[in-house]
Protein backbone atom coordinates (compact mmCIF):
# COMPACT_ATOMS: atom_id res chain seq x y z
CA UNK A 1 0.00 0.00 0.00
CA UNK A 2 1.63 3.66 -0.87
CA UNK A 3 2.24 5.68 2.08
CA UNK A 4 0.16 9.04 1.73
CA UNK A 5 1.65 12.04 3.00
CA UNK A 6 -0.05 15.24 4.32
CA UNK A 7 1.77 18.38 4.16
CA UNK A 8 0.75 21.66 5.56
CA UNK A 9 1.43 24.85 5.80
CA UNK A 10 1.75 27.75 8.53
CA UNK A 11 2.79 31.45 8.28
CA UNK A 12 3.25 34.11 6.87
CA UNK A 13 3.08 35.92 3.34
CA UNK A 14 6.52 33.83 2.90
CA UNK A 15 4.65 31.17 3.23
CA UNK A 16 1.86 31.69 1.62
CA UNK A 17 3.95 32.61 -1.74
CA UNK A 18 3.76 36.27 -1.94
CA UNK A 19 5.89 37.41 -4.90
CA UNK A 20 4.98 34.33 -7.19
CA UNK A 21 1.16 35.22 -8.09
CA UNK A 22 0.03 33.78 -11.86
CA UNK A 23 -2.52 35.96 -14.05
CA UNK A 24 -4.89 34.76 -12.32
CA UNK A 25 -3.99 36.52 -9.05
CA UNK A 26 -3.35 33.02 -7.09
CA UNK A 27 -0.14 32.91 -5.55
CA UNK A 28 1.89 29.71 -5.40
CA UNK A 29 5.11 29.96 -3.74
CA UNK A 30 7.91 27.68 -2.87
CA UNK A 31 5.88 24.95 -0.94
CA UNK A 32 3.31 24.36 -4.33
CA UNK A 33 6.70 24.04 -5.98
CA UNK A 34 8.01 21.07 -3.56
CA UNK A 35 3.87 19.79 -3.27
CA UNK A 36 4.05 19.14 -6.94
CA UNK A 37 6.67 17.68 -7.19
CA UNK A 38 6.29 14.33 -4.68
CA UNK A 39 6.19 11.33 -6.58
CA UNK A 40 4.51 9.69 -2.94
CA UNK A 41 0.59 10.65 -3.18
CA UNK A 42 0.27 13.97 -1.01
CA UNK A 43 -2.37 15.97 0.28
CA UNK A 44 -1.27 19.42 1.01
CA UNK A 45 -3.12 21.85 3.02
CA UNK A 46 -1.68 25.86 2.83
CA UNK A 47 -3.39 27.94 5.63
CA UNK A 48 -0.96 30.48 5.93
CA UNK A 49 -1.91 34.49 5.35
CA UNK A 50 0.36 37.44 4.57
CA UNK A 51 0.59 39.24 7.55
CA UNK A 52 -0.08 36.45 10.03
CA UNK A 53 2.40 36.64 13.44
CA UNK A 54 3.38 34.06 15.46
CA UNK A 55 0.13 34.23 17.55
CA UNK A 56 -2.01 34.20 15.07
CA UNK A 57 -0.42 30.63 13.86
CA UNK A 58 -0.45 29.53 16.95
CA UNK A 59 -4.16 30.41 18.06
CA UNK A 60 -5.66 29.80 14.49
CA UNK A 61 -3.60 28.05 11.86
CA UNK A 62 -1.96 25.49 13.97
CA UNK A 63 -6.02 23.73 15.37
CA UNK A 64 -6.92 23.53 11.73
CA UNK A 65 -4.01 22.30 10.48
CA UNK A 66 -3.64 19.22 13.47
CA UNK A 67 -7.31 18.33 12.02
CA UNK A 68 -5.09 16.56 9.06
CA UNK A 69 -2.85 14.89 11.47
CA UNK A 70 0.37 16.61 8.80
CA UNK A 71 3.21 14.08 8.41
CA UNK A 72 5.16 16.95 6.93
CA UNK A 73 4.29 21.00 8.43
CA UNK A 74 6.57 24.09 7.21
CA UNK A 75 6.07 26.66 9.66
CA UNK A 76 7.31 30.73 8.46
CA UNK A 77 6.82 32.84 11.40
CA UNK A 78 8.46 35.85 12.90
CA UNK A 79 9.19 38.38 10.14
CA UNK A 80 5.78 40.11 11.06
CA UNK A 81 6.15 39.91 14.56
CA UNK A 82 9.52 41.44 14.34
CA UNK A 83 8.13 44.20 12.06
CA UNK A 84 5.27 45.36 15.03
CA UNK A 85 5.64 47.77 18.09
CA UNK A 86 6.25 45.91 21.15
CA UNK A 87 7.88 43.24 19.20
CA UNK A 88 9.21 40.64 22.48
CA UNK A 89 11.59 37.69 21.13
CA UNK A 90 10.47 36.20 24.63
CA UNK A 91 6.91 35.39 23.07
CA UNK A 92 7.61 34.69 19.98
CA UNK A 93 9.62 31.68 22.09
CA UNK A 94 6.77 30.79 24.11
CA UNK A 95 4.81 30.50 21.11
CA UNK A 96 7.19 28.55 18.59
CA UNK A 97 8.08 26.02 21.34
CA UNK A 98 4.25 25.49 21.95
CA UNK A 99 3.75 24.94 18.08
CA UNK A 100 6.41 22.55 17.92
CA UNK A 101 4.91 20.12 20.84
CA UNK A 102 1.56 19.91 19.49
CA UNK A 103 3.33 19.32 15.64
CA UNK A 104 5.87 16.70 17.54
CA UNK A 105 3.38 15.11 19.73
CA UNK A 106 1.80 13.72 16.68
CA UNK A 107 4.80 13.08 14.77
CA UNK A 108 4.88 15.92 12.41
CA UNK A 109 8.09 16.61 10.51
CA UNK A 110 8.54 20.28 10.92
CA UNK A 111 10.52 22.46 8.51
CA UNK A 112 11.70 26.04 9.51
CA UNK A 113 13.48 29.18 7.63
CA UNK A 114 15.76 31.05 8.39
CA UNK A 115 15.10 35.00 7.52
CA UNK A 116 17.58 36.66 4.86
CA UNK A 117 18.84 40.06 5.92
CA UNK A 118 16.46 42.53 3.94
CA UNK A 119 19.69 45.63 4.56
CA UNK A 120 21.53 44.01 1.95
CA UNK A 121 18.40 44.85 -0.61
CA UNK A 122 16.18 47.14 0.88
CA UNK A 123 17.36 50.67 0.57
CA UNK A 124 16.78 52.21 4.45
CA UNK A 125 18.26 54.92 6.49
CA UNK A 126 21.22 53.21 8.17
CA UNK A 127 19.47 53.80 11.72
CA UNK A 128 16.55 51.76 10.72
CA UNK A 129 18.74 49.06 9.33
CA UNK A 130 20.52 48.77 12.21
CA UNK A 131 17.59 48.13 14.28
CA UNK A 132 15.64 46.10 11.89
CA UNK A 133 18.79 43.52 11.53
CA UNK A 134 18.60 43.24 15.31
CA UNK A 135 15.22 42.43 15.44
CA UNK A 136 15.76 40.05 12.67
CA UNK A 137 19.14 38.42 14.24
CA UNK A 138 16.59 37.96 17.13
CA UNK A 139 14.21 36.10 14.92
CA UNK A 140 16.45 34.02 13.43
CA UNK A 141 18.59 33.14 17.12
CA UNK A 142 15.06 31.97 17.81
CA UNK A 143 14.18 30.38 14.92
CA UNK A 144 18.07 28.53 15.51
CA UNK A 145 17.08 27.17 18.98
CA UNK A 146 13.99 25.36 18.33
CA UNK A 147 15.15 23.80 15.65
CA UNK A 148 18.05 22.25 17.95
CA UNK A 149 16.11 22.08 20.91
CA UNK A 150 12.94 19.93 18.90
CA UNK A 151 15.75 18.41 16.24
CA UNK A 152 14.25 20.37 13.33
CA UNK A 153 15.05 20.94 10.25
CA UNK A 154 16.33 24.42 9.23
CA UNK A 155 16.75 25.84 5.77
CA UNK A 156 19.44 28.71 6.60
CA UNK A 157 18.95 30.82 4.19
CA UNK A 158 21.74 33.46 4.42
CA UNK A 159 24.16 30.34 3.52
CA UNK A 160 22.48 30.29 0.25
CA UNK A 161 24.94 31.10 -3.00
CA UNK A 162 23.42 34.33 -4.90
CA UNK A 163 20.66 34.64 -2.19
CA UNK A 164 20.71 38.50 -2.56
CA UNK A 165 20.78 38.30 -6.08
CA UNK A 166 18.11 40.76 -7.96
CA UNK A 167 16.45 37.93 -9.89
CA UNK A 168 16.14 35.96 -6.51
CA UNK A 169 13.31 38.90 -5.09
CA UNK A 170 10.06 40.15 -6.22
CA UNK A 171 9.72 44.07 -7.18
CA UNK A 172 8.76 44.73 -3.15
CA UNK A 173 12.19 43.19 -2.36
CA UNK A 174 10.74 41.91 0.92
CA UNK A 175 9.77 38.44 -1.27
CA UNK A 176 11.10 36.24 -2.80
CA UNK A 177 10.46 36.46 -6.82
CA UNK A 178 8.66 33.04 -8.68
CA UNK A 179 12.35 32.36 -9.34
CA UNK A 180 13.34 32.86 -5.22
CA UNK A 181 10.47 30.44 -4.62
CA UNK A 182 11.53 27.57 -6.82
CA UNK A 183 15.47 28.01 -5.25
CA UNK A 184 13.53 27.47 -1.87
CA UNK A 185 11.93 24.66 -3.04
CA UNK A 186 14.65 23.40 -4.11
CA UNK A 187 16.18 23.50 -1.27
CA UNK A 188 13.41 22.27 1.20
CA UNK A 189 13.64 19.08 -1.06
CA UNK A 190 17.35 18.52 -0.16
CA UNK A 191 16.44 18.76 3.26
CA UNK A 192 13.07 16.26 3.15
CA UNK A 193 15.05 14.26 0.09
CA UNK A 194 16.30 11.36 3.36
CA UNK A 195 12.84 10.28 3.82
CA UNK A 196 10.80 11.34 0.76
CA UNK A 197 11.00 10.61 -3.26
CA UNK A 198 10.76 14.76 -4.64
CA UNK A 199 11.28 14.87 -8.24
CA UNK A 200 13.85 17.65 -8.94
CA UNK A 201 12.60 21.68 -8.71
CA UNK A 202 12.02 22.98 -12.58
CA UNK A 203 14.14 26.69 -11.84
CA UNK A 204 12.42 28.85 -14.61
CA UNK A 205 13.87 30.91 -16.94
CA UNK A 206 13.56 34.38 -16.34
CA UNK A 207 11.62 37.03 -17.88
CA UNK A 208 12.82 40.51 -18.13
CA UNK A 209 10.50 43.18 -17.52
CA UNK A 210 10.37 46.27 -18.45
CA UNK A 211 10.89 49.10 -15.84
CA UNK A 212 7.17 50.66 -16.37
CA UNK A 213 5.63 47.32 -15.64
CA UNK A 214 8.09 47.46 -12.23
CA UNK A 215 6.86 51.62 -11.66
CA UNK A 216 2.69 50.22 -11.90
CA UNK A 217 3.00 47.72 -9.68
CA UNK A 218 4.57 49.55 -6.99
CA UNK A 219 1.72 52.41 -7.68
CA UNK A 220 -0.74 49.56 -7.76
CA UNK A 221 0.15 47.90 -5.01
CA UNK A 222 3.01 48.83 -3.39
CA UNK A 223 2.08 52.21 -2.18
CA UNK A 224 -1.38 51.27 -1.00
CA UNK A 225 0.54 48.58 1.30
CA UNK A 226 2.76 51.62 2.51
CA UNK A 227 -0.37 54.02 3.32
CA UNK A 228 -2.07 50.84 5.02
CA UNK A 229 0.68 49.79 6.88
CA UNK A 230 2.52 53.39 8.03
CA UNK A 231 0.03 53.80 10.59
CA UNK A 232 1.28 51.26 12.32
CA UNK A 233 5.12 50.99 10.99
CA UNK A 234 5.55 54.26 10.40
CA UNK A 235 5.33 55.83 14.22
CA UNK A 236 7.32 52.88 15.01
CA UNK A 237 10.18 53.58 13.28
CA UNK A 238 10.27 56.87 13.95
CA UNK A 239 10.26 56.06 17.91
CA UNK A 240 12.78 53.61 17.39
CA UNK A 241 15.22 55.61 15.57
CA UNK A 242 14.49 58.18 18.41
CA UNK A 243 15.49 55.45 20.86
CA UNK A 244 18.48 54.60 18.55
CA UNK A 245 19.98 58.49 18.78
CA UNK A 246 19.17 58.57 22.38
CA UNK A 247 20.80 55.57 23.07
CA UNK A 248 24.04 56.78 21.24
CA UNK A 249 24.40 59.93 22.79
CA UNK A 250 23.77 59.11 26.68
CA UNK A 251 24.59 55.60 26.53
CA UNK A 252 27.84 55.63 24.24
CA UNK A 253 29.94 54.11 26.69
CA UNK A 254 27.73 51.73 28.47
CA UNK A 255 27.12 48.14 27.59
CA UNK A 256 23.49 47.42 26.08
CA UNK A 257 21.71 45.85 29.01
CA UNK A 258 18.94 43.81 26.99
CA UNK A 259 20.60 40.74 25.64
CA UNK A 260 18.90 38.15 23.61
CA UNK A 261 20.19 34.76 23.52
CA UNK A 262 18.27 31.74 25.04
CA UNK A 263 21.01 29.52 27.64
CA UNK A 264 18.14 28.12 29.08
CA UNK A 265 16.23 26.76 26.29
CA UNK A 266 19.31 25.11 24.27
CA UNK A 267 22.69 24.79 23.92
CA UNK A 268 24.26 27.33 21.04
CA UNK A 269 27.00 25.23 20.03
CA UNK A 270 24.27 22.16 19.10
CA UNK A 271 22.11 25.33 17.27
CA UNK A 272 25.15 25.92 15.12
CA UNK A 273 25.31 29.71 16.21
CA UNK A 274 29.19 31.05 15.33
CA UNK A 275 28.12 33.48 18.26
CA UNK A 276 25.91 34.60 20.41
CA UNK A 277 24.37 37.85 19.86
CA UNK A 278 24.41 40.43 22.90
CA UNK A 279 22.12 43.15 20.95
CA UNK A 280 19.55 45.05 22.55
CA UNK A 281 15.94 44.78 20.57
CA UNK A 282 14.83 47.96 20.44
């Protein structure tokens, strides 16, 4: 009898395959990719949604998705929750690690990503980048230690050759581009390759296009998404770079006092960490 597989999937918009949408206006992404391709029969079940935080996966996606028992789950969390006021790497913990013994207690193989840096292709004031990798460092040293501590699998992305590429990211440069998601795909079936037969990931040529098509889009979409989402980003950032200045001029010579690494959740040498971050989270 042929083993059938059920894969889901929980997250966010890079998870749900923002920045690979067909004419249609139905976005696939890197997980439809790696779906497709199983030669073992599959069900897969996406319930992600752009936007979605770690909460919101936890509270939400994560019931409907244990409803299908998944022998596979991918689950892309924590860029959102790193992007919000009041961001806490504590929580997003506390939530992960209660994800990952509901998906382990009924012996779900769990994949996990690691976030690219977005300063190396988003233009930003250097202040904002500098607090926007920490948050994202935090993310990821998070990301790191429940993968060791639950012996997940982690695709780390920033070891990726030509991940910062231009052909690898959608017009937004936050996503990854229809190309981007096949590469991911690709590499997620490395990674599930020990247990699973994956035909190999078709990488698409790529179409140039033209700068005006690039200039409508962004009027089209991306500035609405700006408008929508400055009321809540927007103050934010501006608080934060406050912080950032204050921080530099009283506190020059002090050490920052809010340190994120995790000792008592898992070791960092089994996580693979080259070092422990000591950066305050603004």
């Amino acid at each position: 009898m042929e083993r059938v597989a059920v894969f889901a999937v929980l997250g966010d918009s890079a998870a749900s395959g923002v920045g690979d949408t067909d004419s249609n206006g139905v976005s696939k992404g890197w997980s439809y990719y790696l779906a497709k391709n199983f030669k073992d029969p599959l069900i897969y079940v996406n319930l992600s949604r752009p936007g979605a935080k770690s909460d919101e996966v936890l509270l939400d996606q994560l019931p409907k998705a244990i409803l299908h028992q998944p022998t596979i789950t991918a689950v892309i969390v924590g860029g959102n929750d790193a992007l919000r006021n009041g961001f806490s790497p504590e929580q997003l913990h506390l939530n992960l690690r209660a994800i990952m013994k509901q998906l382990k207690a009924i012996g779900s193989e769990v994949l996990l990503l690691q976030l690219h840096d977005p300063t190396l292709i988003v233009p930003m004031p250097k202040t904002l980048g500098t607090i926007l990798s920490r948050r994202i460092n935090a993310v990821n040293q998070v990301t790191q230690a429940i993968a060791a501590e639950f012996g997940s699998k982690i695709l780390r992305t920033r070891d990726l050759d030509g991940i910062y590429e231009r052909k690898v990211w959608h017009i937004d440069r936050m996503h990854p581009s229809k190309f981007g998601h096949q590469l991911l795909a690709q590499h997620f079936r490395e990674i599930l390759s020990h247990r699973w037969d994956i035909a190999p990931i078709n990488l698409e040529p790529i179409a140039k296009k033209p700068k005006s098509e690039s200039i409508m889009w962004m009027l089209k979409n991306g500035t609405p998404w700006f408008l929508k989402r400055s009321v809540d980003l927007l103050p934010a950032a501006l608080y934060l770079i406050g912080c950032e200045y204050f921080r530099r001029i009283f506190r020059a010579n002090q050490e920052i006092d809010a340190l994120i690494y995790f000792p008592e959740f898992v070791n960092h040498r089994e996580a693979g960490l080259l070092e422990v971050f000591e950066e305050r989270v603004s």
